[in-house]
C-alpha atoms as a PDB file:
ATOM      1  CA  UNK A   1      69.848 121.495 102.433  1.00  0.00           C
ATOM      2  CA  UNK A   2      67.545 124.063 103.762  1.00  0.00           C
ATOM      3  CA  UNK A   3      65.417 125.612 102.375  1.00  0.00           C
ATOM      4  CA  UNK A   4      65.898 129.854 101.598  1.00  0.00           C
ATOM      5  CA  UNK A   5      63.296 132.184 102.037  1.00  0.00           C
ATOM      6  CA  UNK A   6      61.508 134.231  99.053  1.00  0.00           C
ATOM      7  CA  UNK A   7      63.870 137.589 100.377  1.00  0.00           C
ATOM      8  CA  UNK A   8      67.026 135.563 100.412  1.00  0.00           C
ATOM      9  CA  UNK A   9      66.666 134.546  96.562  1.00  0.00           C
ATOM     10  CA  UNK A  10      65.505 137.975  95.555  1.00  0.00           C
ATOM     11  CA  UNK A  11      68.611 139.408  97.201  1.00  0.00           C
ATOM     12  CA  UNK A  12      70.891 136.702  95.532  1.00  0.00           C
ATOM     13  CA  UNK A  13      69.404 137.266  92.361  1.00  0.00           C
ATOM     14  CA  UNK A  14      71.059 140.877  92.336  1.00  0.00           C
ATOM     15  CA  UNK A  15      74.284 139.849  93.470  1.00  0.00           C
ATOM     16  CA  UNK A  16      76.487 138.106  91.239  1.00  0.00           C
ATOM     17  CA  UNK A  17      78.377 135.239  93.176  1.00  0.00           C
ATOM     18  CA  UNK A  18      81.360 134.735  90.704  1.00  0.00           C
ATOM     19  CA  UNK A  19      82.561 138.481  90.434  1.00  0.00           C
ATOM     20  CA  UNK A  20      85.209 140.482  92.480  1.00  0.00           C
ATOM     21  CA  UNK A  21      83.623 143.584  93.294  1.00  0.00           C
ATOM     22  CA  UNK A  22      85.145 147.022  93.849  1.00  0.00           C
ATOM     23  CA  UNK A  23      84.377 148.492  97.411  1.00  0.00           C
ATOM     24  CA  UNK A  24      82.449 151.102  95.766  1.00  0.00           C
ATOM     25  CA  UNK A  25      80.439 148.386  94.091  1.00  0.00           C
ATOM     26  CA  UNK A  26      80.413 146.472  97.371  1.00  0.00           C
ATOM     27  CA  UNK A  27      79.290 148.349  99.566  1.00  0.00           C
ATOM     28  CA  UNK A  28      76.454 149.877  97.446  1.00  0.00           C
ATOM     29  CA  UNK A  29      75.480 146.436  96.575  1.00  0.00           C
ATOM     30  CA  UNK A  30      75.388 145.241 100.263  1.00  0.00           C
ATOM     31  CA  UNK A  31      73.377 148.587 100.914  1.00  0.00           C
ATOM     32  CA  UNK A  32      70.910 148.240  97.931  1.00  0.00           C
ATOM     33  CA  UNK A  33      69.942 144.448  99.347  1.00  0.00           C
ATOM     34  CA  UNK A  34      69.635 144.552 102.906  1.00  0.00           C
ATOM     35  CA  UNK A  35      65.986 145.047 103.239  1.00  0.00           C
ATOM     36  CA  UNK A  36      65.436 143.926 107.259  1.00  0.00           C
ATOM     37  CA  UNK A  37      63.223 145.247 109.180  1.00  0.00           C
ATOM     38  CA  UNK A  38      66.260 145.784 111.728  1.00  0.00           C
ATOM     39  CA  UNK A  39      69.667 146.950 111.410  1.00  0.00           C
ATOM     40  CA  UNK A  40      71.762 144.528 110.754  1.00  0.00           C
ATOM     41  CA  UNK A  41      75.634 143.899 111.479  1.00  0.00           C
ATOM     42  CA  UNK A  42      77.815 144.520 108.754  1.00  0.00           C
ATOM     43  CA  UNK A  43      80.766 141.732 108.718  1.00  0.00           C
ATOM     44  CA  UNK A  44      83.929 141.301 106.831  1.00  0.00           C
ATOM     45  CA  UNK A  45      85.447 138.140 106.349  1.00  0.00           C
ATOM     46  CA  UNK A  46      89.295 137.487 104.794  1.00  0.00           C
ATOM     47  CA  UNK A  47      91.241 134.615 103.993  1.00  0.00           C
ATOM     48  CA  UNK A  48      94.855 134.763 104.344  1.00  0.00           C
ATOM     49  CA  UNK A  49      97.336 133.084 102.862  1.00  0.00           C
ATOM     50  CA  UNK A  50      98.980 132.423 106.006  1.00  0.00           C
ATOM     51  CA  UNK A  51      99.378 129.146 108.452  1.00  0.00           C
ATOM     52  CA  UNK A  52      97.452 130.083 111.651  1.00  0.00           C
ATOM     53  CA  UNK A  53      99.008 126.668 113.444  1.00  0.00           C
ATOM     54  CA  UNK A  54     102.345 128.285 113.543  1.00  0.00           C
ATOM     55  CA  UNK A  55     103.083 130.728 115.669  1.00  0.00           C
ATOM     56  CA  UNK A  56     104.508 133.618 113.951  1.00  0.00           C
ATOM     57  CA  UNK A  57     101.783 133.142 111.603  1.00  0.00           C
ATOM     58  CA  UNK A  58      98.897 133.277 114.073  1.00  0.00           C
ATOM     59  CA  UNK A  59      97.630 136.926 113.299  1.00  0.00           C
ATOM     60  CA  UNK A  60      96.307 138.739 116.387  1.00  0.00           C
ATOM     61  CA  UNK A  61      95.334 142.502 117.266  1.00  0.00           C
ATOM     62  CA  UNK A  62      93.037 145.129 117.495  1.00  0.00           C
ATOM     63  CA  UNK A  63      91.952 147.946 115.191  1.00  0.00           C
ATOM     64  CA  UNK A  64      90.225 151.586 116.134  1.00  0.00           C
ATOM     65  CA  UNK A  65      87.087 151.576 113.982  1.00  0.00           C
ATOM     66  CA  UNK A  66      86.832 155.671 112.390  1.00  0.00           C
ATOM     67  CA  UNK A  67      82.729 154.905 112.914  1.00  0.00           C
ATOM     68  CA  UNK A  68      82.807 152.374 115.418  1.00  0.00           C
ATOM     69  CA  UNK A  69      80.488 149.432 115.451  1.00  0.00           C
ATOM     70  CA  UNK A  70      77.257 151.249 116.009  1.00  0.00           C
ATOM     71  CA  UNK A  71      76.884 148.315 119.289  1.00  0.00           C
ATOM     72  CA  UNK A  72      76.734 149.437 122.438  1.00  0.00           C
ATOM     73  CA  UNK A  73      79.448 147.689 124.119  1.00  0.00           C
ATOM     74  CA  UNK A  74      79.329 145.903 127.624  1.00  0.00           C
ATOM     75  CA  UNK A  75      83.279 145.193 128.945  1.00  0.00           C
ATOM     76  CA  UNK A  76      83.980 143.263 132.264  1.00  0.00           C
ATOM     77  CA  UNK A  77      87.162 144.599 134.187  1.00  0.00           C
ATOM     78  CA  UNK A  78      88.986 141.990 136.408  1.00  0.00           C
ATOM     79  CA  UNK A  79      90.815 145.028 138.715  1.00  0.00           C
ATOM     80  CA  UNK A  80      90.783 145.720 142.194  1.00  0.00           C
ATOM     81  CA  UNK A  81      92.106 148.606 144.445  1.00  0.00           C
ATOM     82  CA  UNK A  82      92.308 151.793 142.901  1.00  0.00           C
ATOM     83  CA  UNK A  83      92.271 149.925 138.884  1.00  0.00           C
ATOM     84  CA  UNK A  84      88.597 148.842 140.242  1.00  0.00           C
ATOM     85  CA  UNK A  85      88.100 152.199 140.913  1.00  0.00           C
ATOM     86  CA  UNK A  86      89.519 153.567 137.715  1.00  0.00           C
ATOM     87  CA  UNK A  87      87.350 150.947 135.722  1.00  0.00           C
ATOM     88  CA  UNK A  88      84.208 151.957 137.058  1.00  0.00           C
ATOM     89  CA  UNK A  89      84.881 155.828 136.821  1.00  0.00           C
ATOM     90  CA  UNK A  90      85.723 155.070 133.168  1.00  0.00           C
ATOM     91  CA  UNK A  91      82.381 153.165 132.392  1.00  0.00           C
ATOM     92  CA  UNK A  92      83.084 149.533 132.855  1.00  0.00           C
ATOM     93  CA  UNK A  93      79.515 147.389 133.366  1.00  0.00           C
ATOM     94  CA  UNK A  94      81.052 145.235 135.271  1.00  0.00           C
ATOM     95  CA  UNK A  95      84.084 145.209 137.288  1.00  0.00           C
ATOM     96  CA  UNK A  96      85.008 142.582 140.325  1.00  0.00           C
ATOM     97  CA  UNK A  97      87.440 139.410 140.970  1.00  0.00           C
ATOM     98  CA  UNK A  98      86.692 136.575 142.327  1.00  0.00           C
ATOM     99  CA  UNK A  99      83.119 136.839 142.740  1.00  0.00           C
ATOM    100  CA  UNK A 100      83.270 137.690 138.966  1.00  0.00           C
ATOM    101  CA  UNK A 101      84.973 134.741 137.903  1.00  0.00           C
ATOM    102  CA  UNK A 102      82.455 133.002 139.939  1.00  0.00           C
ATOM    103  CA  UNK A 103      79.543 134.354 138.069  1.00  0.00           C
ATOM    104  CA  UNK A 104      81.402 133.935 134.709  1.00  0.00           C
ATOM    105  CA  UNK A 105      82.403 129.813 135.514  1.00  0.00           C
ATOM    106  CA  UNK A 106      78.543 129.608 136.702  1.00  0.00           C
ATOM    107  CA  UNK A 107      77.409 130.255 133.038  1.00  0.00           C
ATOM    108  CA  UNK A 108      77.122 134.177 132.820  1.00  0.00           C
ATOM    109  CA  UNK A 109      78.328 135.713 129.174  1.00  0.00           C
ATOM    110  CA  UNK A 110      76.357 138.899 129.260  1.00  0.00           C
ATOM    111  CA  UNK A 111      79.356 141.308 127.963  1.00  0.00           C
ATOM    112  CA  UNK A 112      81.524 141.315 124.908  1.00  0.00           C
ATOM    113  CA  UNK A 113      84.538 142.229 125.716  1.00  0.00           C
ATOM    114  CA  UNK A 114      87.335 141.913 129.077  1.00  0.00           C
ATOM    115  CA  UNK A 115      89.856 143.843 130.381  1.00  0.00           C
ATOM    116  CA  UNK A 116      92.511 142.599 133.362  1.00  0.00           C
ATOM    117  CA  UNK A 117      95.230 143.520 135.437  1.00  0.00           C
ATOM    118  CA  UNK A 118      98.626 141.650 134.583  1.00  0.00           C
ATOM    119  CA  UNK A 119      98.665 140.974 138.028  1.00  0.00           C
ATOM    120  CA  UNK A 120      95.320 139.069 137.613  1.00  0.00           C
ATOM    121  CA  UNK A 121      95.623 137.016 134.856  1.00  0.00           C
ATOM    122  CA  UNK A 122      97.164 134.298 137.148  1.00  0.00           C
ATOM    123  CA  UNK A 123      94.108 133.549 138.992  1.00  0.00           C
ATOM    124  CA  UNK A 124      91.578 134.344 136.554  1.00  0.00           C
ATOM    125  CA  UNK A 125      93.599 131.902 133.704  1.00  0.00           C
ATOM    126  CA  UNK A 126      93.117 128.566 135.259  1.00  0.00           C
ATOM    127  CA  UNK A 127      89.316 129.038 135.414  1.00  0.00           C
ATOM    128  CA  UNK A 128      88.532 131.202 132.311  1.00  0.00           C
ATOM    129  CA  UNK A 129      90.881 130.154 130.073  1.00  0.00           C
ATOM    130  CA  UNK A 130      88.481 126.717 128.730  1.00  0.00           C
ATOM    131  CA  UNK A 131      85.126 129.659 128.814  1.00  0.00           C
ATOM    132  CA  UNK A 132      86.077 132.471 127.352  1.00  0.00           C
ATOM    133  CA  UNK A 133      88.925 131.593 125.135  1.00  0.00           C
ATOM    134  CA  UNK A 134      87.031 129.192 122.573  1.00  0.00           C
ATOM    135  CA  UNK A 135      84.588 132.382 122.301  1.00  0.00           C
ATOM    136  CA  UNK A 136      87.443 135.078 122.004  1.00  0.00           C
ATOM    137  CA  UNK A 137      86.687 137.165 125.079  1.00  0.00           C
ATOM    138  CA  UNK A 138      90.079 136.202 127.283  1.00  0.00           C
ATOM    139  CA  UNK A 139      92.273 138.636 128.148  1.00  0.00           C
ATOM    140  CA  UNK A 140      95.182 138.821 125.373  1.00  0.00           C
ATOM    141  CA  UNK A 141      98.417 140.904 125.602  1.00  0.00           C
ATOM    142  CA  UNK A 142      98.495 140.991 122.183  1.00  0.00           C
ATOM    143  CA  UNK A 143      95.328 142.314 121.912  1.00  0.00           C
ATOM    144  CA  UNK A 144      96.398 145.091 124.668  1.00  0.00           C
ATOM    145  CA  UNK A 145      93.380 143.768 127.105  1.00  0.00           C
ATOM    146  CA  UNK A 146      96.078 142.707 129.667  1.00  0.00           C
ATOM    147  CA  UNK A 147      96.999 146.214 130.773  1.00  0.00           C
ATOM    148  CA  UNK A 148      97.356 148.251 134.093  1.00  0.00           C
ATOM    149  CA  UNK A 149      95.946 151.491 131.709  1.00  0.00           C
ATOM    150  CA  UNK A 150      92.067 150.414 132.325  1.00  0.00           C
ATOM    151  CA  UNK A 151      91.079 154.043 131.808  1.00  0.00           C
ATOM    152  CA  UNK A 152      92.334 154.429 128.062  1.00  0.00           C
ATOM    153  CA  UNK A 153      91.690 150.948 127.276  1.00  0.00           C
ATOM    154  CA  UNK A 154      87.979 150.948 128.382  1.00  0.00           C
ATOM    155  CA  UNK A 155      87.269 154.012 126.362  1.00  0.00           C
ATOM    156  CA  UNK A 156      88.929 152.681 122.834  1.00  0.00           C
ATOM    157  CA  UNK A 157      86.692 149.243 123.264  1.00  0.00           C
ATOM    158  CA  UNK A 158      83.405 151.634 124.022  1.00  0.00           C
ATOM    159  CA  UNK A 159      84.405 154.035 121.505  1.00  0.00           C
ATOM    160  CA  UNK A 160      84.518 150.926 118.346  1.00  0.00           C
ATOM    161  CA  UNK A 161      87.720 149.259 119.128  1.00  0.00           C
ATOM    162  CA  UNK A 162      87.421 145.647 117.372  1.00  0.00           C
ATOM    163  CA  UNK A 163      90.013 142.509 117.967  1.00  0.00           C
ATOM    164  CA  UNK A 164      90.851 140.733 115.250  1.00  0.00           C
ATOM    165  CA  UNK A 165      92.049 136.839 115.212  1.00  0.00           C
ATOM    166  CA  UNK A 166      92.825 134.489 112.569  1.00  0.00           C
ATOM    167  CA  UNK A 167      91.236 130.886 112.779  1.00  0.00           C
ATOM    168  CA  UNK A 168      93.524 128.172 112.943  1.00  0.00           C
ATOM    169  CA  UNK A 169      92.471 125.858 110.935  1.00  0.00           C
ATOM    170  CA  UNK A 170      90.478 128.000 107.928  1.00  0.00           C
ATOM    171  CA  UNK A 171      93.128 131.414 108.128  1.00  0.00           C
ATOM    172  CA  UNK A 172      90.013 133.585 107.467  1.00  0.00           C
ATOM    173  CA  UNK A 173      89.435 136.974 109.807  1.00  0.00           C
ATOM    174  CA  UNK A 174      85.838 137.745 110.300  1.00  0.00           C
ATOM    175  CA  UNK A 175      85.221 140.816 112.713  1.00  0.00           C
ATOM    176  CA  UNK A 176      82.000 143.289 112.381  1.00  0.00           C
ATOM    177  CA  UNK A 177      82.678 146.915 110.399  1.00  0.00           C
ATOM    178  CA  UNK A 178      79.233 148.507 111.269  1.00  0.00           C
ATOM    179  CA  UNK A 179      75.592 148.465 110.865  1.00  0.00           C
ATOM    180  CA  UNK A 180      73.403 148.458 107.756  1.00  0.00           C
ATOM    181  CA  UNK A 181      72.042 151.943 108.440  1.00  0.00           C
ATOM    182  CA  UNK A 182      75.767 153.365 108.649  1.00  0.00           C
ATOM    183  CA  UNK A 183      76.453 155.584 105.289  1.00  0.00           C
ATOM    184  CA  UNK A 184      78.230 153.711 103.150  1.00  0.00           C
ATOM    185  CA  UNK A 185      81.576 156.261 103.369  1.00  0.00           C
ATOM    186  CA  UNK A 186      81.305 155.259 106.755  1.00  0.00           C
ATOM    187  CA  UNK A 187      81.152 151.499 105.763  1.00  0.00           C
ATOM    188  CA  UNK A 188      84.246 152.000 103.295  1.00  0.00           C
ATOM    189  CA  UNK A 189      86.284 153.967 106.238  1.00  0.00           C
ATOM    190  CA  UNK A 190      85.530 151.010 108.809  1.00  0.00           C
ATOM    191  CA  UNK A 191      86.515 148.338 105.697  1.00  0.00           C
ATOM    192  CA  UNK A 192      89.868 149.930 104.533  1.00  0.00           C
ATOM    193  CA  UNK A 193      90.875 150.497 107.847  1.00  0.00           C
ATOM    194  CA  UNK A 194      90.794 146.400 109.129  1.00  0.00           C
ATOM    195  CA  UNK A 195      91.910 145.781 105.824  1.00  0.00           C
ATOM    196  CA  UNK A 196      95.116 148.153 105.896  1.00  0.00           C
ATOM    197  CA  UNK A 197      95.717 147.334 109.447  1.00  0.00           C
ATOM    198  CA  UNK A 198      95.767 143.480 108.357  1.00  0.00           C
ATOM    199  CA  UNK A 199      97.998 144.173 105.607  1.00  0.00           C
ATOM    200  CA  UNK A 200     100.330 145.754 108.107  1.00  0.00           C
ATOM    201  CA  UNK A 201     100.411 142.874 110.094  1.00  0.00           C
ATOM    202  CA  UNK A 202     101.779 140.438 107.325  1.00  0.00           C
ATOM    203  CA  UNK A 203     103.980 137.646 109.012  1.00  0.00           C
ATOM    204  CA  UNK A 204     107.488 138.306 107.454  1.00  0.00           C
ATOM    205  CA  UNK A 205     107.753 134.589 106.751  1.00  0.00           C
ATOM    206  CA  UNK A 206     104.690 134.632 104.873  1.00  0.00           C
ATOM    207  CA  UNK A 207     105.311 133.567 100.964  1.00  0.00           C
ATOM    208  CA  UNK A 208     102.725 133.893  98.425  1.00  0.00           C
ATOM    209  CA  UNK A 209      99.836 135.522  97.942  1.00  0.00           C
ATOM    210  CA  UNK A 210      98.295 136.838 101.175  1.00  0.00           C
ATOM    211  CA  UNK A 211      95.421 138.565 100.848  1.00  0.00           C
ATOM    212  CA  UNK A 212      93.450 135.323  99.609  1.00  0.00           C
ATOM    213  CA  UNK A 213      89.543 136.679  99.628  1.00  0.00           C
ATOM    214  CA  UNK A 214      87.660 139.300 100.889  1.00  0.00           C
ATOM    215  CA  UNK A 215      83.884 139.588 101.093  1.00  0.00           C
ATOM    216  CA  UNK A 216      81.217 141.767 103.375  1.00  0.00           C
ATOM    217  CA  UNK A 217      77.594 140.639 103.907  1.00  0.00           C
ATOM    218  CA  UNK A 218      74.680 141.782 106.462  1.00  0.00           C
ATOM    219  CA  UNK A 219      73.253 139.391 108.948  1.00  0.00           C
ATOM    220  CA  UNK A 220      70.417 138.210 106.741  1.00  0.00           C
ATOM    221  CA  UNK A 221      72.114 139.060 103.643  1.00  0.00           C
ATOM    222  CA  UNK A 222      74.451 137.258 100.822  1.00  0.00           C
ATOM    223  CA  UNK A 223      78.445 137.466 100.820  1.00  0.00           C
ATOM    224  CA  UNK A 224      79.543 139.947  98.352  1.00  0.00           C
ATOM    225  CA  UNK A 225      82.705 139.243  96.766  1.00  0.00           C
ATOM    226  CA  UNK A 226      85.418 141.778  96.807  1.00  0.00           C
ATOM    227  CA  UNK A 227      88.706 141.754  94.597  1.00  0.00           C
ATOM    228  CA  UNK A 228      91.450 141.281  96.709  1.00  0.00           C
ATOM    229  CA  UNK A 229      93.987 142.826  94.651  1.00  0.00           C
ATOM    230  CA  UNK A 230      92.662 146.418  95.862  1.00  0.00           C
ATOM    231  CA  UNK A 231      94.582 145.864  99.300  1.00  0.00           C
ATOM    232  CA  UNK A 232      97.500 144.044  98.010  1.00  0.00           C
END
C-alpha cells in the first residue's frame, strides 16, 4: 500500500469517513481541507442503483453547469463547408476532417471535448471509435455532440457544459463541478444541478433504491461522504 503524505493524513483526520454529510457540511468541509498550492478540480462521484450493461439502463447526457468548470475548454469540430466555417467563427481550436482524424489516429489528444456533423460520423467512426471512445471524447447523439447546430453547441461546451456517463461495470457517474477556489454557493449550484439532472434521468425500469452514494473530493483531497437521501 502506499504510503500517504503528512497533508493527506492531516486532511483525513478532519473528515470523518463513516458519516453522510449535508451539502452544506460538504462543501465547507471540502473547502476547509484543500490546502494546494494550486486550484484543484472539484469532482463528484455517484453510484446508481442501476445496471449500466443494459441498455435502457446505460445513463448518458449532458448538463449546463450555472458556474461552469472554471477549465478553459479546447473542442475539435469534424465539419467542413460552411459548418467548418461556422465552427471556427464560433471558437472551435480545432476544426478539419480527414487530416484531423489523421492527427488524432497518429496519437494527438490535446482537446477535451468533439463536435461532428451527422454526415461525418461515418468516416470518422471506423477510425476513432477504438481512440476516443474508451476515453469518452466520441461524438454521441445522446450527448447532442452529433449535431449540424455547431454554433450553439460549441458555445454551451465553452461556456461549462459537462457530459455525463455511467460506467458499465461499477454504475458510478464521476464528472468535475468546479474548482477549489469557486465559492462554495457556486460549488452547491454546480452539485444540485448534476445531481437533479441525474435524478431526472432515472431509467423507468429501474427498481430500488437509485441514488446509491454520493461524495465530492479535490484532486489531492479525501472523498467526503454525502447523504444520498437529500436528492432522492
Amino acid at each position: 500500500m502506499a504510503k500517504r503524505g503528512k497533508r493527506y493524513n492531516e486532511i483525513q483526520e478532519n473528515v470523518d469517513r463513516l458519516n453522510l454529510y449535508s451539502v452544506d457540511e460538504a462543501v465547507s468541509l471540502l473547502k476547509k481541507t484543500s490546502t494546494a498550492k494550486f486550484d484543484e478540480t472539484v469532482d463528484l462521484a455517484s453510484r446508481l442503483g442501476i445496471d449500466a450493461r443494459v441498455a435502457e439502463q446505460n445513463i448518458r447526457g449532458t448538463v449546463a453547469l450555472p458556474h461552469g468548470t472554471g477549465k478553459s475548454v479546447r473542442v475539435v469540430v469534424f465539419a467542413e463547408g460552411d459548418k467548418a466555417k461556422e465552427a471556427e467563427e464560433a471558437g472551435a481550436d480545432f476544426v478539419g476532417t480527414d487530416d484531423l482524424v489523421d492527427k488524432i489516429t497518429e496519437g494527438w489528444l490535446d482537446f477535451d471535448a468533439t463536435i461532428a456533423t451527422p454526415d461525418l460520423m461515418r468516416s470518422i467512426m471506423p477510425k476513432l471509435g477504438r481512440v476516443l471512445g474508451p476515453r469518452g471524447l466520441m461524438p454521441n447523439p445522446k450527448a447532442g455532440t452529433v449535431t449540424m447546430d455547431i454554433a450553439d453547441t460549441l458555445q454551451n461546451i465553452k461556456a461549462g457544459q459537462i457530459e455525463y456517463r455511467v460506467e458499465r461495470l461499477s454504475g458510478v457517474i464521476h464528472v468535475p463541478i468546479g474548482k477549489t477556489s469557486f465559492e462554495e454557493n457556486q460549488i452547491k449550484d454546480n452539485l444540485t444541478t448534476v445531481m437533479d439532472t441525474i435524478v431526472k434521468a432515472r431509467p423507468s425500469s429501474t427498481k430500488g433504491r437509485y441514488i446509491r452514494s454520493v461524495a465530492i473530493s479535490s484532486t489531492m483531497g479525501v472523498g467526503i461522504r454525502i447523504d444520498p437521501q437529500q436528492f432522492a
